[in-house]
C-alpha atoms as a PDB file:
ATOM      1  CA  UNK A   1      84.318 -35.078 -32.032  1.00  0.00           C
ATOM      2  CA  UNK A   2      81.997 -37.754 -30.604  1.00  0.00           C
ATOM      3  CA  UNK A   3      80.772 -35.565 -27.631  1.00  0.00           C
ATOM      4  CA  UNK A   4      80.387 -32.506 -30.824  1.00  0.00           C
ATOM      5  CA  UNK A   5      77.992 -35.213 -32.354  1.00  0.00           C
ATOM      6  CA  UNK A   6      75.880 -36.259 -29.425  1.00  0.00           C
ATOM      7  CA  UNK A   7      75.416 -32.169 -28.289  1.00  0.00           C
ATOM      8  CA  UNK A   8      73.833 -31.485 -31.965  1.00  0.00           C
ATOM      9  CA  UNK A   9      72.052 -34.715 -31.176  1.00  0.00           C
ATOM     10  CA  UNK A  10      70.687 -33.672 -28.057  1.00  0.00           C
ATOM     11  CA  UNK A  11      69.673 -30.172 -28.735  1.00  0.00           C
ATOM     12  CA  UNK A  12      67.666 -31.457 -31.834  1.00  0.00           C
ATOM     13  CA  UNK A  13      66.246 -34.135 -29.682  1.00  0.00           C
ATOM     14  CA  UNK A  14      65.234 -31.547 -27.407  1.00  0.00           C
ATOM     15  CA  UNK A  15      64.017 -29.252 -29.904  1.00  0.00           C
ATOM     16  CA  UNK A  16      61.759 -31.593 -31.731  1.00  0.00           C
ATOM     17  CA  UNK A  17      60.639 -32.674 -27.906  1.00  0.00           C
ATOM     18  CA  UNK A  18      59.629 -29.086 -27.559  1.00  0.00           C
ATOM     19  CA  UNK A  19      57.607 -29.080 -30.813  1.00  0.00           C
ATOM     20  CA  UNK A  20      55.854 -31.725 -29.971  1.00  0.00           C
ATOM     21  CA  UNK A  21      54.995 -30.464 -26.950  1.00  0.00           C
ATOM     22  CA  UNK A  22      53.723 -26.981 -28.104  1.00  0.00           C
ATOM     23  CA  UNK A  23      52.073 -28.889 -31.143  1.00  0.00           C
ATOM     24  CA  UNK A  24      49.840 -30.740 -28.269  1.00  0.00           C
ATOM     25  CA  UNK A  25      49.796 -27.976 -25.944  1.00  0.00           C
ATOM     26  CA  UNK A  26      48.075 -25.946 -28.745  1.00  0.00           C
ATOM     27  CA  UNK A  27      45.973 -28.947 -29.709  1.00  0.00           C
ATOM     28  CA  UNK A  28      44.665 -29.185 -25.942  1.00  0.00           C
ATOM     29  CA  UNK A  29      43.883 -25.421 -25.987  1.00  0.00           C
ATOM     30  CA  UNK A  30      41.950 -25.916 -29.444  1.00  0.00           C
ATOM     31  CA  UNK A  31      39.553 -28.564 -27.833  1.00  0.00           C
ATOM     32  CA  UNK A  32      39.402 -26.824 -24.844  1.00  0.00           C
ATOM     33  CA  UNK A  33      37.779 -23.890 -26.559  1.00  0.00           C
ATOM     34  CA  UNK A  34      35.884 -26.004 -28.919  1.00  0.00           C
ATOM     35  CA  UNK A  35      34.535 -27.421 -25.814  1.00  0.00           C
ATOM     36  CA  UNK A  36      33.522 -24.140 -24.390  1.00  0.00           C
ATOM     37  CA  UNK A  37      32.094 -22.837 -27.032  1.00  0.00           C
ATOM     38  CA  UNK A  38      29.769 -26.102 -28.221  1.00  0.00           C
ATOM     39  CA  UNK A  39      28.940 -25.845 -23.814  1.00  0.00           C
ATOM     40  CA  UNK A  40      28.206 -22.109 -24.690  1.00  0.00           C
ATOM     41  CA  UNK A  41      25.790 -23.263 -27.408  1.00  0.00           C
ATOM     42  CA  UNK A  42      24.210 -25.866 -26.157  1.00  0.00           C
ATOM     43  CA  UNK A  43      23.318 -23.772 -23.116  1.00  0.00           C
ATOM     44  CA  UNK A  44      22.055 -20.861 -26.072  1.00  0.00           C
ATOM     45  CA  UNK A  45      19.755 -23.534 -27.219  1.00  0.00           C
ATOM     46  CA  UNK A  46      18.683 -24.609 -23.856  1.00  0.00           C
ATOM     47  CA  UNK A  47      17.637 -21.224 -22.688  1.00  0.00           C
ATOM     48  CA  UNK A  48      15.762 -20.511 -26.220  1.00  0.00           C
ATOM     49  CA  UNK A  49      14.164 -23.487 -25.712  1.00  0.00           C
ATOM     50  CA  UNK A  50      12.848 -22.478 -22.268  1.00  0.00           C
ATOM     51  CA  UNK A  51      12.525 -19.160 -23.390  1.00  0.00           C
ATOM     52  CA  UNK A  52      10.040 -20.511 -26.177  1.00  0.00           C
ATOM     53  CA  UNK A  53       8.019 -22.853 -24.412  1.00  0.00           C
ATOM     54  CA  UNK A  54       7.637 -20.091 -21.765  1.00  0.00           C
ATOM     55  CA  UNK A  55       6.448 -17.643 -24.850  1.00  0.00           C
ATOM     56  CA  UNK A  56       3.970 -20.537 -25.856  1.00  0.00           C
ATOM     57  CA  UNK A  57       2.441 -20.845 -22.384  1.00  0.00           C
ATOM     58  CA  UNK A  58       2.102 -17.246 -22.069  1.00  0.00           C
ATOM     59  CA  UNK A  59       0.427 -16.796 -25.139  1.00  0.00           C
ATOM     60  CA  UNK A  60      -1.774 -19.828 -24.403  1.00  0.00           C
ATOM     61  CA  UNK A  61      -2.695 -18.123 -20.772  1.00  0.00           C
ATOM     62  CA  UNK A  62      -3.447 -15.171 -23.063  1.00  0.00           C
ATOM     63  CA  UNK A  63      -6.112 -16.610 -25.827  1.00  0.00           C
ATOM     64  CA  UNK A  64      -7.415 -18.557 -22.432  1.00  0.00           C
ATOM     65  CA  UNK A  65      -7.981 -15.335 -20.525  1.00  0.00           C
ATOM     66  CA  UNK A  66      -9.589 -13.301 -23.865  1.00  0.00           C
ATOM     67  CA  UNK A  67     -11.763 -16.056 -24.725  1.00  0.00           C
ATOM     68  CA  UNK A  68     -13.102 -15.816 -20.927  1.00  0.00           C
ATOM     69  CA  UNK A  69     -12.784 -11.925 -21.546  1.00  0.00           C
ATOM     70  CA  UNK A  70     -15.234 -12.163 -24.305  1.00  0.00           C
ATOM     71  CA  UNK A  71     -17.595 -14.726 -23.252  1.00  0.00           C
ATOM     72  CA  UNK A  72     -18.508 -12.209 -20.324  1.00  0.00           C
ATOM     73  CA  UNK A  73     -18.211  -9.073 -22.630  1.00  0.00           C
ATOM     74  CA  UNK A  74     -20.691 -10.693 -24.876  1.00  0.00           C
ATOM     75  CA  UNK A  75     -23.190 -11.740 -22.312  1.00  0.00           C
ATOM     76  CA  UNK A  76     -23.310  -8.476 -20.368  1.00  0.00           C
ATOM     77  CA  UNK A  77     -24.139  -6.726 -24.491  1.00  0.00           C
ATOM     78  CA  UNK A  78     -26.636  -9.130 -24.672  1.00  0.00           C
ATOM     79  CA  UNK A  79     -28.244  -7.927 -21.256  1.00  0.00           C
ATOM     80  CA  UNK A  80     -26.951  -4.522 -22.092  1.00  0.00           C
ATOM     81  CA  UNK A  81     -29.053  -4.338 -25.457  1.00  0.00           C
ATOM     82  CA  UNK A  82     -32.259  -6.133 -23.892  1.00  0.00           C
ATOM     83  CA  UNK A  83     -32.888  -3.243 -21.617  1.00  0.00           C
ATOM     84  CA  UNK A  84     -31.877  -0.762 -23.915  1.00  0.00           C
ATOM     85  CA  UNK A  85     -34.954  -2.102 -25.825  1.00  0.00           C
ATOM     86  CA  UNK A  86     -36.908  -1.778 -22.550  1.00  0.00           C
ATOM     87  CA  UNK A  87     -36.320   1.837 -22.202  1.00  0.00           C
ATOM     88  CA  UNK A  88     -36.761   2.537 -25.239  1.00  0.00           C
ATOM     89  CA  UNK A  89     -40.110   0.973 -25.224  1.00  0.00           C
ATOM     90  CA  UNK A  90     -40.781   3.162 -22.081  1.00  0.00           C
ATOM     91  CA  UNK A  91     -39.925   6.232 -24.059  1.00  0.00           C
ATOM     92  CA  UNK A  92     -42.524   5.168 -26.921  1.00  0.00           C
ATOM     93  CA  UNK A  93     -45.345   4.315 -24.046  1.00  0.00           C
ATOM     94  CA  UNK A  94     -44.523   7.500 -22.459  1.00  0.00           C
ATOM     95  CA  UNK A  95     -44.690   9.814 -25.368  1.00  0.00           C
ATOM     96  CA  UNK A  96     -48.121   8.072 -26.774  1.00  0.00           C
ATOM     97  CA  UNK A  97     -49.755   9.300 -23.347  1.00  0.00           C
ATOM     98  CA  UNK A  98     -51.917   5.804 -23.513  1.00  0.00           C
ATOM     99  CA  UNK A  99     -53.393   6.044 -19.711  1.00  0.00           C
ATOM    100  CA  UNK A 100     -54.148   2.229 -20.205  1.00  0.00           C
ATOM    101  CA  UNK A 101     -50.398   1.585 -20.321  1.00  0.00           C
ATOM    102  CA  UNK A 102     -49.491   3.152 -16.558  1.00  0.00           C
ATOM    103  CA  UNK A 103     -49.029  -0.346 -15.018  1.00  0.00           C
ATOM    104  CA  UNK A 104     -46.881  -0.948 -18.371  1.00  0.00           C
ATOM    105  CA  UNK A 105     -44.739   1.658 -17.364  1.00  0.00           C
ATOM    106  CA  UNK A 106     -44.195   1.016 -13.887  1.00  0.00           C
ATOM    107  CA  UNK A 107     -42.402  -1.813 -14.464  1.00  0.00           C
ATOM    108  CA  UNK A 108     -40.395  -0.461 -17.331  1.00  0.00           C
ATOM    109  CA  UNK A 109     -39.495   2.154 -14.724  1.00  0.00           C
ATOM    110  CA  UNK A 110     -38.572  -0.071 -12.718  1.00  0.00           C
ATOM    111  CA  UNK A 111     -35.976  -1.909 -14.941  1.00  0.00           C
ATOM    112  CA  UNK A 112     -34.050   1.035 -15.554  1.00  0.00           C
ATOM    113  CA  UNK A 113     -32.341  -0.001 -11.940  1.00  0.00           C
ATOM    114  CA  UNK A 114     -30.962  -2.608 -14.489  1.00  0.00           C
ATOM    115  CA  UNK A 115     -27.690  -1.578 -15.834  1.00  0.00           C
ATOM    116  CA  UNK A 116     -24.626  -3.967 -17.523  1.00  0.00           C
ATOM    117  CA  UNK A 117     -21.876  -4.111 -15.638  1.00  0.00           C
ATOM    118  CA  UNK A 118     -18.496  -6.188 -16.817  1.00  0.00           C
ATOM    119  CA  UNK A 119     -15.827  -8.001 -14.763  1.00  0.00           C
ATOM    120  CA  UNK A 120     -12.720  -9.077 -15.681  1.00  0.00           C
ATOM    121  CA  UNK A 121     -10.850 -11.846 -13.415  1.00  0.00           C
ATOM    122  CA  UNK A 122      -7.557  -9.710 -14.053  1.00  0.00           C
ATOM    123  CA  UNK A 123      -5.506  -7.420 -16.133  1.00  0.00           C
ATOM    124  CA  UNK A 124      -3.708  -9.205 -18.708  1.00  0.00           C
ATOM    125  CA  UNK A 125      -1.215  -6.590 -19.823  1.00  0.00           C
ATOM    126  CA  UNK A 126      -0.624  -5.556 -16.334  1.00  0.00           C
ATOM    127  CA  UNK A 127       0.174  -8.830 -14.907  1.00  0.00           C
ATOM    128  CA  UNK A 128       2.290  -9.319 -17.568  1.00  0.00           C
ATOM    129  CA  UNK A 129       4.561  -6.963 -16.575  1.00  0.00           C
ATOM    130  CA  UNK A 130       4.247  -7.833 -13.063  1.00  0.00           C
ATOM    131  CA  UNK A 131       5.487 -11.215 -13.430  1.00  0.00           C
ATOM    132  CA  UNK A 132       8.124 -10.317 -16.016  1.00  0.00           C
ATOM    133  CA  UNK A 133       6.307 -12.172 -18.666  1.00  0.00           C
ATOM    134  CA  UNK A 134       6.043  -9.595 -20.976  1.00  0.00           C
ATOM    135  CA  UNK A 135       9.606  -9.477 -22.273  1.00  0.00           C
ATOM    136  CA  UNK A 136       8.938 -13.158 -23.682  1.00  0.00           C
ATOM    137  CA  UNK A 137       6.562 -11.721 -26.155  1.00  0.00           C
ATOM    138  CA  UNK A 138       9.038 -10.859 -29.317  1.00  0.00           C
ATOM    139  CA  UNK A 139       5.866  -9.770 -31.144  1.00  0.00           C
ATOM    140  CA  UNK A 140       5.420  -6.052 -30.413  1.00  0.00           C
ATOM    141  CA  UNK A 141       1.788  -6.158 -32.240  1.00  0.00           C
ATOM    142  CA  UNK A 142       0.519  -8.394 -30.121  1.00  0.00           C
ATOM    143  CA  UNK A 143       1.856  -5.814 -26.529  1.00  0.00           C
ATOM    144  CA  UNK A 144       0.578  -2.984 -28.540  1.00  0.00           C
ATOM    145  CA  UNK A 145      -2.820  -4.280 -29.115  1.00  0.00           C
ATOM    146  CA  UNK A 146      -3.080  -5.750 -25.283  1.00  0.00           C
ATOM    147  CA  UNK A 147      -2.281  -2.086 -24.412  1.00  0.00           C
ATOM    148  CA  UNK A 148      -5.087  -0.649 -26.802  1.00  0.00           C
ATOM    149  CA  UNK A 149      -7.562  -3.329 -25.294  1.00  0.00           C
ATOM    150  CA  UNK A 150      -7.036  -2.538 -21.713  1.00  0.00           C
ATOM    151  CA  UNK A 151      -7.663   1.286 -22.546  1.00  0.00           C
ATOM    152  CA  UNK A 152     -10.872  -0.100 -24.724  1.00  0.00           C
ATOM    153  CA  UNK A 153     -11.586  -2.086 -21.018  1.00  0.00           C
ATOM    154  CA  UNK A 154     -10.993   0.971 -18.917  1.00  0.00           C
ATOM    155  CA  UNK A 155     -13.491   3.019 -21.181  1.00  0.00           C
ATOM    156  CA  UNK A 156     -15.874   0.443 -20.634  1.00  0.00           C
ATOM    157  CA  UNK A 157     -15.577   0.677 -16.968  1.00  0.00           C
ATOM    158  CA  UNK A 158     -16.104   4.418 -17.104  1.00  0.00           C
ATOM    159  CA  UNK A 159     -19.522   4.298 -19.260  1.00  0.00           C
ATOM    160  CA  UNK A 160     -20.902   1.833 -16.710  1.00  0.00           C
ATOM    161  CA  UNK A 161     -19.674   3.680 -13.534  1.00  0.00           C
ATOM    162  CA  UNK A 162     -21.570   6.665 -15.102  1.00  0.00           C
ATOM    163  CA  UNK A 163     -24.778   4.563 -15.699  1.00  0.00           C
ATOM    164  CA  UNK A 164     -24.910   3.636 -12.248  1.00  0.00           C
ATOM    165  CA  UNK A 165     -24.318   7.149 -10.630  1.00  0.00           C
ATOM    166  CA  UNK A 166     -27.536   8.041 -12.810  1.00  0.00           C
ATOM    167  CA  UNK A 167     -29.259   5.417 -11.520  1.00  0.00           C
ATOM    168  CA  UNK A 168     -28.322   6.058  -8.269  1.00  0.00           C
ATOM    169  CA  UNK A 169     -28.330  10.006  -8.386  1.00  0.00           C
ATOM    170  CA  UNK A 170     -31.076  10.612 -10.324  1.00  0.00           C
ATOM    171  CA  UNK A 171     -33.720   7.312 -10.768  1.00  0.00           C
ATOM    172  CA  UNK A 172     -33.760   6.174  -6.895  1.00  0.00           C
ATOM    173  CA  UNK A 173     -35.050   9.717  -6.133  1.00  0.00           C
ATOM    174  CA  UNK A 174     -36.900  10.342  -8.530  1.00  0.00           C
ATOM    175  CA  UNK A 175     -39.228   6.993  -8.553  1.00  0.00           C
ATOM    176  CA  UNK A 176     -38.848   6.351  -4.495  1.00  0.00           C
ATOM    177  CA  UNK A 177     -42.066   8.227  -3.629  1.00  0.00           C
ATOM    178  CA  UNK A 178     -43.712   7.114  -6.975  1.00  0.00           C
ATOM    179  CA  UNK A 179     -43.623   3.158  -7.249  1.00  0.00           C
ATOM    180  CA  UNK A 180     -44.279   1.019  -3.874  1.00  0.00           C
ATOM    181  CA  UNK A 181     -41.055  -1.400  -4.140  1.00  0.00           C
ATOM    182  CA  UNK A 182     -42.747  -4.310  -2.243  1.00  0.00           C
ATOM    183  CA  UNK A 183     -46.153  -4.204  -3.840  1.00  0.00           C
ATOM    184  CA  UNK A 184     -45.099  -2.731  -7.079  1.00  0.00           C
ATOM    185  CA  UNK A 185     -48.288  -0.337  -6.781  1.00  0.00           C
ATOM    186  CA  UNK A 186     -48.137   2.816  -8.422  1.00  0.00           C
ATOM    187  CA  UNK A 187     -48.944   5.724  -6.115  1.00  0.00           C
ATOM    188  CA  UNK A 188     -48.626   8.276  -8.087  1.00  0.00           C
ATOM    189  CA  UNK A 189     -49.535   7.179 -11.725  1.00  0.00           C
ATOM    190  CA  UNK A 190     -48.631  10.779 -13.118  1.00  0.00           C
ATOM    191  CA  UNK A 191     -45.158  11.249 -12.139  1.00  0.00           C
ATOM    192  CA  UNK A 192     -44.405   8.086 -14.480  1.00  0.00           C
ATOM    193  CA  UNK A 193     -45.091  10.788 -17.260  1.00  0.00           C
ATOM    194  CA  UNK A 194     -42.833  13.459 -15.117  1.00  0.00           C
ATOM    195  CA  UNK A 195     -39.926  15.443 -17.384  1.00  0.00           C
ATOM    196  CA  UNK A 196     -37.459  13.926 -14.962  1.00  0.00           C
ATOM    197  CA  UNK A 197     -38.064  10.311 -15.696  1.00  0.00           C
ATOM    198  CA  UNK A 198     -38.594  10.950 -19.891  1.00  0.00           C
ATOM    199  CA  UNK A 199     -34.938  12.816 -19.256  1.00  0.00           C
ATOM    200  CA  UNK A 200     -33.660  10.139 -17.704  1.00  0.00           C
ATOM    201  CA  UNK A 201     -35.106   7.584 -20.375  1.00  0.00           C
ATOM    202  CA  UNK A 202     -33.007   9.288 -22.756  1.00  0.00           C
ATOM    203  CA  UNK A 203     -29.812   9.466 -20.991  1.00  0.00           C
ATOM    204  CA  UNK A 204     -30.275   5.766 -20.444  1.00  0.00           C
ATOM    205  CA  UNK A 205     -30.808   4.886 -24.039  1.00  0.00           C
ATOM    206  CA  UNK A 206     -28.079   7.198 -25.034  1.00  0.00           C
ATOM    207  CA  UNK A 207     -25.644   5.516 -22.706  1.00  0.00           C
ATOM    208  CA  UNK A 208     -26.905   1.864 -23.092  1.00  0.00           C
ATOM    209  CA  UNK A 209     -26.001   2.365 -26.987  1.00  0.00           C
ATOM    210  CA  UNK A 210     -22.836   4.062 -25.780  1.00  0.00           C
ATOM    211  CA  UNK A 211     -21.635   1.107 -23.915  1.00  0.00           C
ATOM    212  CA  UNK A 212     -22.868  -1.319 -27.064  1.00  0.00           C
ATOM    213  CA  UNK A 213     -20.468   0.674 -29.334  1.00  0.00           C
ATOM    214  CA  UNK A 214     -17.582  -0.191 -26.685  1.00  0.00           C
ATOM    215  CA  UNK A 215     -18.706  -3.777 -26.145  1.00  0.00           C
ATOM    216  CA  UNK A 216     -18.470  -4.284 -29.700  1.00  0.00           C
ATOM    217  CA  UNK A 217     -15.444  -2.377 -30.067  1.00  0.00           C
ATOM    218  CA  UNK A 218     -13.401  -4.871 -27.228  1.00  0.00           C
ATOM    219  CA  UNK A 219     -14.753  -7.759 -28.777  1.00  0.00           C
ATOM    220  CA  UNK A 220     -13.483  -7.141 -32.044  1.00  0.00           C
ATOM    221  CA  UNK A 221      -9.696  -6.040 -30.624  1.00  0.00           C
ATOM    222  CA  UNK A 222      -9.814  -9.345 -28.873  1.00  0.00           C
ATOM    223  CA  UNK A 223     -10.699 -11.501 -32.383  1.00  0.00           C
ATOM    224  CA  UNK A 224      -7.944  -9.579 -34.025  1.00  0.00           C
ATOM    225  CA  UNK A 225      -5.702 -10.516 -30.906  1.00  0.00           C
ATOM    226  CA  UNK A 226      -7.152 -13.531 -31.317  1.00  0.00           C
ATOM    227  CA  UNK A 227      -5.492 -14.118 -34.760  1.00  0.00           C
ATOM    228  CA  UNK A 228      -2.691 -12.559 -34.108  1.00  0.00           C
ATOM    229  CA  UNK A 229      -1.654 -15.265 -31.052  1.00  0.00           C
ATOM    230  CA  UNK A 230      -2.714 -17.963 -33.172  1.00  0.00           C
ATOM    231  CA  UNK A 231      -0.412 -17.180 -35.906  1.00  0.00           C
ATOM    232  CA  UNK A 232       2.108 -16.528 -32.964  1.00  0.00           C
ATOM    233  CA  UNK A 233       1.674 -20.032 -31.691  1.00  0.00           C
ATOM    234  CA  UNK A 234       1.898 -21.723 -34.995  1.00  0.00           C
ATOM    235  CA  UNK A 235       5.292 -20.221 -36.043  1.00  0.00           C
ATOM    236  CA  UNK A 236       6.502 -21.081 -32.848  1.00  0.00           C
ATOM    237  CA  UNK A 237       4.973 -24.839 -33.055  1.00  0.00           C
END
């Protein structure tokens, strides 16, 4: 009967031993995935982190490189509209057929060799992409309107490549056996009046305003961009 006793007492023991065991086991593998998953989230919030302040530098590079962007854009308008004046002031002399104005002229002539021409130090959008940047920036108005500025870029670009073929198609041949370069004397004063030169006024007026329209139109893209970043950078400050 004793050794009936001290079985029962045994297996219970044993039993409850058991319990106790699966009761920690099951304890262990609760902290263990606790663990994991506060490792998990502290990494989360470490790579957001990064991911933000990387977001914040880009977008700083990118208000930097705009401001630059329209610095030049406005300074090459400026010198853009000044000779757009110019001709048009050639256009006026030429038309009034003043013969006192000739030596006027020549040197109006001679500033339509003058054209605007604007450089960029790079391609934003493009080197975003390159360096993998570009997925950083959540805010898809922002991309879209880097996109529509680069096209805005590319059109200026085109205007002025035209302007200088002109020049250098259609003024340099024109004008060569007219106006000494060195001396600046006019040798033959009524050539300056020729239909080829008044044609050529035009087309430079009409593409000087051309390329003011387009100046304009990148510098206002890149205010609006402008605002857009800033509110960007705030929210993310």
């Amino acid at each position: 009967m004793t050794r009936f006793f001290r079985h029962i007492q045994f297996r219970f023991g044993t039993e409850r031993k058991l319990s106790a065991y699966l009761i920690y086991a099951a304890g262990e593998i609760f902290l263990l995935v606790i663990g994991i998953l506060l490792a998990l989230q502290i990494n989360n919030w470490n790579s957001n982190r990064k991911d933000r302040e990387a977001a914040i530098k880009a977008y700083q590079n990118i208000s930097q490189q705009l401001t630059e962007d329209r610095n030049e854009l406005i300074s090459v308008r400026d010198f853009n509209n000044y000779y757009s004046a110019r001709y048009e002031r050639a256009s006026e002399l030429i038309a009034g057929h003043a013969a006192e104005k000739t030596d006027s002229i020549a040197i109006l002539i001679m500033e339509l060799s003058q054209y605007s021409d604007f450089h960029r130090s790079e391609n934003i959008y493009e080197t975003l992409v390159n360096s993998g940047s570009i997925k950083l920036l959540k805010n898809s108005n922002i991309t879209s309107a880097l996109q529509k500025l680069e096209m805005t870029y590319t059109s200026i670009n085109k205007l002025e490549d035209i302007h200088w073929e002109i020049i250098l198609n259609e003024l340099y041949p024109e004008i060569r056996g007219v106006i000494n370069y060195a001396t600046l004397e006019i040798v033959k004063p009524d050539r300056l009046r020729s239909v080829e030169i008044q044609n050529f006024l035009v087309e430079s007026i009409y593409l000087t305003k051309a390329k003011e329209l387009v100046y304009n139109k990148a510098i206002n893209e890149i205010d609006t961009l402008g605002d857009e970043i800033a509110k960007e950078l705030n929210h993310k400050n």
